[in-house]
PDB file of N, CA and C in Angstrom:
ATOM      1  N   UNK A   1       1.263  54.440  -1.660  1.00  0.00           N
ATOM      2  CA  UNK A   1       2.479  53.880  -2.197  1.00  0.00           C
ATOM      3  C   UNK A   1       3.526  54.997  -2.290  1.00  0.00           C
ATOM      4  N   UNK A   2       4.585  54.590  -1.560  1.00  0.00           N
ATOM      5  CA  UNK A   2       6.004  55.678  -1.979  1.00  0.00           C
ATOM      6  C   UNK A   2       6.760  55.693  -3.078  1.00  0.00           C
ATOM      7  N   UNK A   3       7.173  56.420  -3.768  1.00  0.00           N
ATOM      8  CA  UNK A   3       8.232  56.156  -4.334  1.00  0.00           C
ATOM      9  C   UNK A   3       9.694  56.395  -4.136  1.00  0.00           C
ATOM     10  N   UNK A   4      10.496  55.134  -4.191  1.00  0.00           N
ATOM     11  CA  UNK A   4      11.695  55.852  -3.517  1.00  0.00           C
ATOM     12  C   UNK A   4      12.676  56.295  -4.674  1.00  0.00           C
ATOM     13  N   UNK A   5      13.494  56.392  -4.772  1.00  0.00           N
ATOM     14  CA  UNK A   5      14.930  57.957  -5.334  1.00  0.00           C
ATOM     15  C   UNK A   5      14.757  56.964  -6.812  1.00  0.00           C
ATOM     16  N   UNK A   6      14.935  55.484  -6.909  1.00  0.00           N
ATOM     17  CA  UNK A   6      15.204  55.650  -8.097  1.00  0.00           C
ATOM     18  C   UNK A   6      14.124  55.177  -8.922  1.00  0.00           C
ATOM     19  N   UNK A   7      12.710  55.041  -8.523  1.00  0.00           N
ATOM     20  CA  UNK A   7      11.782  55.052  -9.145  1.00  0.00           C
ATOM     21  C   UNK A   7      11.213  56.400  -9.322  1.00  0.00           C
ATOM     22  N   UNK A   8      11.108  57.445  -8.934  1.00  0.00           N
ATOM     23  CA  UNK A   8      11.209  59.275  -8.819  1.00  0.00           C
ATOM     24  C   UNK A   8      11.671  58.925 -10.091  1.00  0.00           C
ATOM     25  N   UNK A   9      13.439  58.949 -10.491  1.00  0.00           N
ATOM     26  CA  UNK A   9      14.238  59.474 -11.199  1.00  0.00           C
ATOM     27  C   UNK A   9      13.286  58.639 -12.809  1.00  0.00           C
ATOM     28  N   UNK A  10      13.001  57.452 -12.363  1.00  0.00           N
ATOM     29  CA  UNK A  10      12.452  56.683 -13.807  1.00  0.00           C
ATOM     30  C   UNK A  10      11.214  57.226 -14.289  1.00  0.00           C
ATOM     31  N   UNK A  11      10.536  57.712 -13.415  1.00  0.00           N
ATOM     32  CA  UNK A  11       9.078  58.353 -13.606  1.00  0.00           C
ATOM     33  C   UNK A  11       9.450  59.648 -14.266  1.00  0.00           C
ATOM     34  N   UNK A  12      10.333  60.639 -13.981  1.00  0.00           N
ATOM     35  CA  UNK A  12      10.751  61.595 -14.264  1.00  0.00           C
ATOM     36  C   UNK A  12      11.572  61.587 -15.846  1.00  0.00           C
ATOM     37  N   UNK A  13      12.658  60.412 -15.733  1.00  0.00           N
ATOM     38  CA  UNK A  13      12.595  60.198 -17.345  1.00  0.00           C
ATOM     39  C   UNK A  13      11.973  59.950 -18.358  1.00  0.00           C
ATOM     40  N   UNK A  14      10.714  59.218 -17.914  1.00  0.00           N
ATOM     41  CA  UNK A  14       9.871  58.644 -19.012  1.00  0.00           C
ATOM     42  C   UNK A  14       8.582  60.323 -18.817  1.00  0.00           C
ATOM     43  N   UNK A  15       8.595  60.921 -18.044  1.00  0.00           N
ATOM     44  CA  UNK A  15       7.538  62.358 -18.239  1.00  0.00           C
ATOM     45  C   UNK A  15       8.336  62.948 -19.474  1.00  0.00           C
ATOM     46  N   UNK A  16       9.824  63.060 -19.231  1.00  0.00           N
ATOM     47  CA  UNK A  16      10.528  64.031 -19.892  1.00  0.00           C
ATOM     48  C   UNK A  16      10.680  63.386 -21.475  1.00  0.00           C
ATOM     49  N   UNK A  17      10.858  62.057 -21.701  1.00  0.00           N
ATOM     50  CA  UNK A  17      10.401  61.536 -23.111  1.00  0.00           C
ATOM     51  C   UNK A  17       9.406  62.040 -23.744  1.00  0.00           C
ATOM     52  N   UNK A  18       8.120  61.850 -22.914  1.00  0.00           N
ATOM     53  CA  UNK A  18       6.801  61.914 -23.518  1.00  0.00           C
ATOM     54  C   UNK A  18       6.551  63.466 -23.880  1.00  0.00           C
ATOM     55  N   UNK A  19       7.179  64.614 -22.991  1.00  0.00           N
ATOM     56  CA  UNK A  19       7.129  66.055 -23.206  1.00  0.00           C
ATOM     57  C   UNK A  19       7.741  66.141 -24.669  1.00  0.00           C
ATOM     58  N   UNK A  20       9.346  65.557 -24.656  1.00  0.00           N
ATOM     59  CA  UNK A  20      10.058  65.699 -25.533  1.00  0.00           C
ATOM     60  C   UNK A  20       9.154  65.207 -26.792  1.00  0.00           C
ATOM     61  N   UNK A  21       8.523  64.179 -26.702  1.00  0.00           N
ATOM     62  CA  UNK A  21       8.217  63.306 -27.976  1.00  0.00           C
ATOM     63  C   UNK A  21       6.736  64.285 -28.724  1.00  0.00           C
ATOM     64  N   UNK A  22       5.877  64.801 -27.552  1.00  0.00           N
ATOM     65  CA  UNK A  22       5.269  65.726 -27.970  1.00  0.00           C
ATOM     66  C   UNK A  22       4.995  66.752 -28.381  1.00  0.00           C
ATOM     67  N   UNK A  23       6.261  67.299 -28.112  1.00  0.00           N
ATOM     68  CA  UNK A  23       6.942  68.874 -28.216  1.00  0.00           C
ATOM     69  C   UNK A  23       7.252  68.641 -30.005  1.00  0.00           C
ATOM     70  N   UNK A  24       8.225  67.766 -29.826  1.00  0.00           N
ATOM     71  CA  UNK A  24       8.415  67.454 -30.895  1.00  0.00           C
ATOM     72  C   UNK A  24       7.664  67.332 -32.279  1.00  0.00           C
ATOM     73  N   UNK A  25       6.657  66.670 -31.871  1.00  0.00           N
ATOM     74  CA  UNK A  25       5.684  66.021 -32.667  1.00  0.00           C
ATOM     75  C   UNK A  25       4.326  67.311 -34.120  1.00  0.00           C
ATOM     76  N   UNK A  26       5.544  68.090 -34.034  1.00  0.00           N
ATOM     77  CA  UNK A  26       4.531  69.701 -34.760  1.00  0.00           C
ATOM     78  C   UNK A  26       4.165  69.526 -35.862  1.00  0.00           C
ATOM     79  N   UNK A  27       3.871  69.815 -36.580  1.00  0.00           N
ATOM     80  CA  UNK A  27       3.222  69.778 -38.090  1.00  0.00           C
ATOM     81  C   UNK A  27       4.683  69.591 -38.980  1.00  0.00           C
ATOM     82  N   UNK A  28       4.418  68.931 -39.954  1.00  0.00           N
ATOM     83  CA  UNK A  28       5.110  68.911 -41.320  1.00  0.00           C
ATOM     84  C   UNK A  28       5.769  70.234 -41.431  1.00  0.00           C
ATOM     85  N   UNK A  29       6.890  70.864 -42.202  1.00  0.00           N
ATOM     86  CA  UNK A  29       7.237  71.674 -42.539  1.00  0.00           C
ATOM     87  C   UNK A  29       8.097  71.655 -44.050  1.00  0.00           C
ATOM     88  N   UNK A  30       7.249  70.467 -44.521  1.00  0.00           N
ATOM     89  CA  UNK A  30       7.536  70.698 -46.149  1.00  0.00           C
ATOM     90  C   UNK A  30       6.640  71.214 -47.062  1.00  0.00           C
ATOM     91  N   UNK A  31       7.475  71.817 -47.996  1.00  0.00           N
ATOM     92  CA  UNK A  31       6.856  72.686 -49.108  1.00  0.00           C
ATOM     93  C   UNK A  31       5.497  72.166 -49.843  1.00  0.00           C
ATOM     94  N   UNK A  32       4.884  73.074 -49.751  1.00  0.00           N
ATOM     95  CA  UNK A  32       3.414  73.010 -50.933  1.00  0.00           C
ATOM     96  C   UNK A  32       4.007  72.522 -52.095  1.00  0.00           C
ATOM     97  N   UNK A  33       2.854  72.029 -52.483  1.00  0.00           N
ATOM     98  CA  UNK A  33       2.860  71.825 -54.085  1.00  0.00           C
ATOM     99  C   UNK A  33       3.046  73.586 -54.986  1.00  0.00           C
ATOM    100  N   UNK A  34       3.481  74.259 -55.740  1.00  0.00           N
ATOM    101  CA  UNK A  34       3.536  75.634 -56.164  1.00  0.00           C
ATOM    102  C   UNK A  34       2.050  75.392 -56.914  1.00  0.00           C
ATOM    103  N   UNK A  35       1.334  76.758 -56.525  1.00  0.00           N
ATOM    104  CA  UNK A  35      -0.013  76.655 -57.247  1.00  0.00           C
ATOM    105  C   UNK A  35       0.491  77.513 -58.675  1.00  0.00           C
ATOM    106  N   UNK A  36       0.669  76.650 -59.655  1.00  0.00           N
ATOM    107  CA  UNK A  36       0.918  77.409 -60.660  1.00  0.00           C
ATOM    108  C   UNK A  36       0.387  76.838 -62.082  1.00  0.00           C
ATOM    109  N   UNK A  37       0.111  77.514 -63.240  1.00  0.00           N
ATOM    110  CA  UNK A  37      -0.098  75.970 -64.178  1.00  0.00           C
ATOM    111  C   UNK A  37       0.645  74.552 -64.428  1.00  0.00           C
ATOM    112  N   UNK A  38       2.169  75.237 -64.270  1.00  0.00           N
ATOM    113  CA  UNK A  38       2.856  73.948 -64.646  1.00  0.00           C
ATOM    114  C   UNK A  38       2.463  72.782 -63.325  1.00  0.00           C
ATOM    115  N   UNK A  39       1.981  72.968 -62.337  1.00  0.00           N
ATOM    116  CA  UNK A  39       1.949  71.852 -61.440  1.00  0.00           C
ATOM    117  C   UNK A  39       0.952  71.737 -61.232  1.00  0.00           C
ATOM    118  N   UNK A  40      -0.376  72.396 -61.862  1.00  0.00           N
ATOM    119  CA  UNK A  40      -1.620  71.962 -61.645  1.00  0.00           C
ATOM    120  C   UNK A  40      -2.235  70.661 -61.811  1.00  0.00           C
ATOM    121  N   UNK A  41      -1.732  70.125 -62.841  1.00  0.00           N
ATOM    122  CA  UNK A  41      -2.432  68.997 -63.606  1.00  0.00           C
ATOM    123  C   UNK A  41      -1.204  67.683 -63.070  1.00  0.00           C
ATOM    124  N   UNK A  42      -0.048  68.078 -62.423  1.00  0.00           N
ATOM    125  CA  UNK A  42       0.677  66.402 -61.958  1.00  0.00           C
ATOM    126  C   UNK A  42       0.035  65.218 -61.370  1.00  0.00           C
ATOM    127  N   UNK A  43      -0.156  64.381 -61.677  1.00  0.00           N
ATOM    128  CA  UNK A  43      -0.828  63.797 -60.993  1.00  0.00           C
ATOM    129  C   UNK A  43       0.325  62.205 -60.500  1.00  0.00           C
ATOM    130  N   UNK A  44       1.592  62.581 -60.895  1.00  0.00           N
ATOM    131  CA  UNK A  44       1.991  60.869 -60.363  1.00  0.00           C
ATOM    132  C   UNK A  44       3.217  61.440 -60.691  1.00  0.00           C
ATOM    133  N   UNK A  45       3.931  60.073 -59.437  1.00  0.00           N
ATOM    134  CA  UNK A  45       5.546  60.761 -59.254  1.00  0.00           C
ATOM    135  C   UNK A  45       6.621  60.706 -60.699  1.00  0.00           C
ATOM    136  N   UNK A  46       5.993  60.510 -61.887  1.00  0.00           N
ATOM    137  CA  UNK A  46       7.260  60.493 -63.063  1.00  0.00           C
ATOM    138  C   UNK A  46       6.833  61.378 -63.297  1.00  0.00           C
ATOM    139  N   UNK A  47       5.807  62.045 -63.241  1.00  0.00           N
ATOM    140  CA  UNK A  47       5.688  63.841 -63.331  1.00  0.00           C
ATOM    141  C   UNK A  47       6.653  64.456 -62.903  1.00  0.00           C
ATOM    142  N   UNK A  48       6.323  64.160 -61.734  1.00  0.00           N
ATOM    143  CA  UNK A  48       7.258  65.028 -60.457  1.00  0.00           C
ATOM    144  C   UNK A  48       8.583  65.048 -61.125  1.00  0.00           C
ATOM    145  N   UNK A  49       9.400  63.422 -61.120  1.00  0.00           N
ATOM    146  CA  UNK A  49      10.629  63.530 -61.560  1.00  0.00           C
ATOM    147  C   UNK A  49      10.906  63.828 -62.795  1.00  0.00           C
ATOM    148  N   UNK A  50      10.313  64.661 -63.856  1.00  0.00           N
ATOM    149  CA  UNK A  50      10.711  64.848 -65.108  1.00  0.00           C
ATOM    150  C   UNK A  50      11.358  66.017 -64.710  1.00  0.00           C
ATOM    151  N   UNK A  51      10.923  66.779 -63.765  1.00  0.00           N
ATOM    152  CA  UNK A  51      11.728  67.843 -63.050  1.00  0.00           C
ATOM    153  C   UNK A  51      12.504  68.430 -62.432  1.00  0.00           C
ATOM    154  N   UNK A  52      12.153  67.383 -61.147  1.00  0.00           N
ATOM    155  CA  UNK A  52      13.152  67.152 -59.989  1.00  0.00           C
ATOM    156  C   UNK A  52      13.828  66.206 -59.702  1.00  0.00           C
ATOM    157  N   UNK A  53      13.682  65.294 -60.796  1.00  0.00           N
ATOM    158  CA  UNK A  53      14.849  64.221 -60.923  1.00  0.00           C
ATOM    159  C   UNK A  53      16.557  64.786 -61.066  1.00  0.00           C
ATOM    160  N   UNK A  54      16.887  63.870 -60.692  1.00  0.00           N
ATOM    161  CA  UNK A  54      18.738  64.490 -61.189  1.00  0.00           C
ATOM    162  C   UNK A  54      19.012  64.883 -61.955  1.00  0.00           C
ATOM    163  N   UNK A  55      18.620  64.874 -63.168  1.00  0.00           N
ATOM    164  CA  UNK A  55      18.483  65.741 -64.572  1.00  0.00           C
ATOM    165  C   UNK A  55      17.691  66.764 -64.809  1.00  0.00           C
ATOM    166  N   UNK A  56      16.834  67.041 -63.574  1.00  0.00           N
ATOM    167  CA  UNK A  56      15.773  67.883 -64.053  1.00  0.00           C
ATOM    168  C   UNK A  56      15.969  69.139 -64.041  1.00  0.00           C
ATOM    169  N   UNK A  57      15.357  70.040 -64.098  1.00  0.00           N
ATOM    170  CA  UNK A  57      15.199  71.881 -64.147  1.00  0.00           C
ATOM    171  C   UNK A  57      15.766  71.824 -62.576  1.00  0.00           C
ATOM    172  N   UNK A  58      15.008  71.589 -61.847  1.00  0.00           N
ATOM    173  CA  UNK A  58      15.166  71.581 -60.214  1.00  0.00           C
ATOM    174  C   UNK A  58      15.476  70.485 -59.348  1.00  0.00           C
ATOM    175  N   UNK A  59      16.067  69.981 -59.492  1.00  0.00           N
ATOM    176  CA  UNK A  59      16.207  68.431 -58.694  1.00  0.00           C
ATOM    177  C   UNK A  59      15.900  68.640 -57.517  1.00  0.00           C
ATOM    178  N   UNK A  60      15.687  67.030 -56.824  1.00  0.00           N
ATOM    179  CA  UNK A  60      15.545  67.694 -55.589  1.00  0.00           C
ATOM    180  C   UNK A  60      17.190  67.684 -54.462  1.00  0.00           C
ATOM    181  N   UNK A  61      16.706  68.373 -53.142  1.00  0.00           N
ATOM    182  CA  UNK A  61      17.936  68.852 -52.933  1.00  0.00           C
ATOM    183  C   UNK A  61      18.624  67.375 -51.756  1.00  0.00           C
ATOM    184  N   UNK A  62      19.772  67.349 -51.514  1.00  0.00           N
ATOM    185  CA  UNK A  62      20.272  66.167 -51.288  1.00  0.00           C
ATOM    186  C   UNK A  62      20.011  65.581 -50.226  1.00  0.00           C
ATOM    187  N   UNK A  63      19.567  64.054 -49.670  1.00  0.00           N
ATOM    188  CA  UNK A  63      19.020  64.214 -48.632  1.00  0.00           C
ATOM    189  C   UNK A  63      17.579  64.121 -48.274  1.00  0.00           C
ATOM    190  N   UNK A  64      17.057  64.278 -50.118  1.00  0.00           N
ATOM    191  CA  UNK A  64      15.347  64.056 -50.128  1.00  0.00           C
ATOM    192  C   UNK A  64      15.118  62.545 -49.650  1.00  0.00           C
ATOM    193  N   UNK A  65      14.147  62.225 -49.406  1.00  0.00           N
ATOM    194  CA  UNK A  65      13.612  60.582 -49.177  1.00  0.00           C
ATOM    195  C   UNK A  65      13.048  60.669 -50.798  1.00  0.00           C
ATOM    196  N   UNK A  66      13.636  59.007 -50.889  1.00  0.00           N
ATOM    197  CA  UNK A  66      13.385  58.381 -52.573  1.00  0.00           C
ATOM    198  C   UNK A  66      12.217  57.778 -51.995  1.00  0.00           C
ATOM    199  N   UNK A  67      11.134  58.340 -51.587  1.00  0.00           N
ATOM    200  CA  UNK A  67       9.608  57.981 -51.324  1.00  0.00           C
ATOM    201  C   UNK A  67       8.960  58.071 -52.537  1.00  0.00           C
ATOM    202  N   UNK A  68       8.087  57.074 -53.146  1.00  0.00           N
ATOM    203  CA  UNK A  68       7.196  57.356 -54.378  1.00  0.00           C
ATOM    204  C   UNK A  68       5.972  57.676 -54.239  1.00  0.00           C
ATOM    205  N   UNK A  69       6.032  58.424 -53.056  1.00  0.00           N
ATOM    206  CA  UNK A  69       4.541  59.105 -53.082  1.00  0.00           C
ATOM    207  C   UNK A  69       4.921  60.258 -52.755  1.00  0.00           C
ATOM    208  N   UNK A  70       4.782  61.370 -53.509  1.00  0.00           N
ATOM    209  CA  UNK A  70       5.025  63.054 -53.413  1.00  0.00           C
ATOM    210  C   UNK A  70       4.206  63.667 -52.376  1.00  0.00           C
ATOM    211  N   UNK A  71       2.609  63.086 -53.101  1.00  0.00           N
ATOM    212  CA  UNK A  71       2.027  63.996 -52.563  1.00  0.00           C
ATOM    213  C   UNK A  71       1.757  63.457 -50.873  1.00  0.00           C
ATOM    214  N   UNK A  72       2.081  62.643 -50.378  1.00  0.00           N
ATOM    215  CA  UNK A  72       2.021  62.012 -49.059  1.00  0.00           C
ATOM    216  C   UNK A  72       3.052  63.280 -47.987  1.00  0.00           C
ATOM    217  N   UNK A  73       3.932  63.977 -48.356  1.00  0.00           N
ATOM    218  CA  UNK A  73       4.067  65.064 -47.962  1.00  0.00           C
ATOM    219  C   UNK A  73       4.095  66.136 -48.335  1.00  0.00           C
ATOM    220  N   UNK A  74       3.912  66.908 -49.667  1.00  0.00           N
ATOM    221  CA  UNK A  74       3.661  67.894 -50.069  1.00  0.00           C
ATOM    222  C   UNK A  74       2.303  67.910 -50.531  1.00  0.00           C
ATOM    223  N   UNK A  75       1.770  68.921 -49.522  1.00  0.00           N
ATOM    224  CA  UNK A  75       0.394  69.451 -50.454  1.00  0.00           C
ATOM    225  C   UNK A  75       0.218  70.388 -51.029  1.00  0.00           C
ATOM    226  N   UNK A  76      -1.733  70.267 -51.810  1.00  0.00           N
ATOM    227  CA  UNK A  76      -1.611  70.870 -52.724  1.00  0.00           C
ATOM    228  C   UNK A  76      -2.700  71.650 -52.619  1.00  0.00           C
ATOM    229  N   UNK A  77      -2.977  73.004 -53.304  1.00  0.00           N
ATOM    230  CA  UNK A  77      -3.623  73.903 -53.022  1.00  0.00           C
ATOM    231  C   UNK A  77      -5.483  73.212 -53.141  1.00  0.00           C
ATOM    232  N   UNK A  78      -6.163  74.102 -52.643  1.00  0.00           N
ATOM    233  CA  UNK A  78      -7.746  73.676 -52.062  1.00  0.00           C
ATOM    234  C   UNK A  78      -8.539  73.080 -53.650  1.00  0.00           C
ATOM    235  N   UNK A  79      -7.842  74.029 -54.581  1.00  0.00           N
ATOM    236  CA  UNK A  79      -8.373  73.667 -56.007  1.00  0.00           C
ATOM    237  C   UNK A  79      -8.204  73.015 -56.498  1.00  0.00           C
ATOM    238  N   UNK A  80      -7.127  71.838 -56.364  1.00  0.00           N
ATOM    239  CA  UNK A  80      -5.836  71.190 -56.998  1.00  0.00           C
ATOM    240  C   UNK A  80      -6.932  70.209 -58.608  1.00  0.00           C
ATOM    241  N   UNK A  81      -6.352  70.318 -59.407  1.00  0.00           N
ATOM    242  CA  UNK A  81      -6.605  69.313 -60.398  1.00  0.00           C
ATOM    243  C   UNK A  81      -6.135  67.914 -60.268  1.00  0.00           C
ATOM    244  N   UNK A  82      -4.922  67.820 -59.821  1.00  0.00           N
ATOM    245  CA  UNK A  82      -3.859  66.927 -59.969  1.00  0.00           C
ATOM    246  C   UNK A  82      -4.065  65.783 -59.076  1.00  0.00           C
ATOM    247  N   UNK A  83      -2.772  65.220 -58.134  1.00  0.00           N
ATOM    248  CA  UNK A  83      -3.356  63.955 -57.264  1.00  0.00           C
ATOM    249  C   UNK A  83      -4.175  64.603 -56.398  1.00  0.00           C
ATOM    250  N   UNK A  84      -4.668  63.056 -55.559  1.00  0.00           N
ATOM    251  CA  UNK A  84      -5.256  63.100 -54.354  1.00  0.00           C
ATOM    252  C   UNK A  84      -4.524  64.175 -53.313  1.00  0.00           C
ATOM    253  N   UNK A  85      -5.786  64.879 -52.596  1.00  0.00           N
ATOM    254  CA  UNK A  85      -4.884  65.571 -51.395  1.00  0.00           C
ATOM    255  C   UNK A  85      -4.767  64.881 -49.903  1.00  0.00           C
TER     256      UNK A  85
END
């Protein structure tokens, strides 16, 4: 079977998606949980936001996802007390 010029060019776009989409595709690059006492023991997101809520010590910064599961992208150290890892 041949392919002619503009089935080439479609085969060639959809390689260059799949490179792109895989290239892409790298590990998470959000922050740990801090292994420290104060965050040892959190275990659920009104924890979280007593902190990093808009009022908190540290809010979070603008642009966060209002996701109610924290730890679904931040993890937490091998010892953790707190949620599920």
């Amino acid at each position: 079977m041949k392919l002619n010029k503009r089935d080439t060019i479609f085969v060639l776009i959809v390689a260059a998606v799949i490179i792109f989409l895989t290239v892409g595709a790298k590990e998470r690059t959000t922050k740990s949980v801090p292994d420290n006492d104060m965050h040892k023991n959190v275990t659920s997101r009104v924890q979280c936001m007593a902190c990093h809520g808009v009022d908190g010590v540290k809010p979070q910064p603008l642009g966060h996802p209002k996701a109610n599961q924290c730890f679904q992208c931040h993890t937490q150290p091998e010892h953790w007390v707190g949620g599920k890892k």
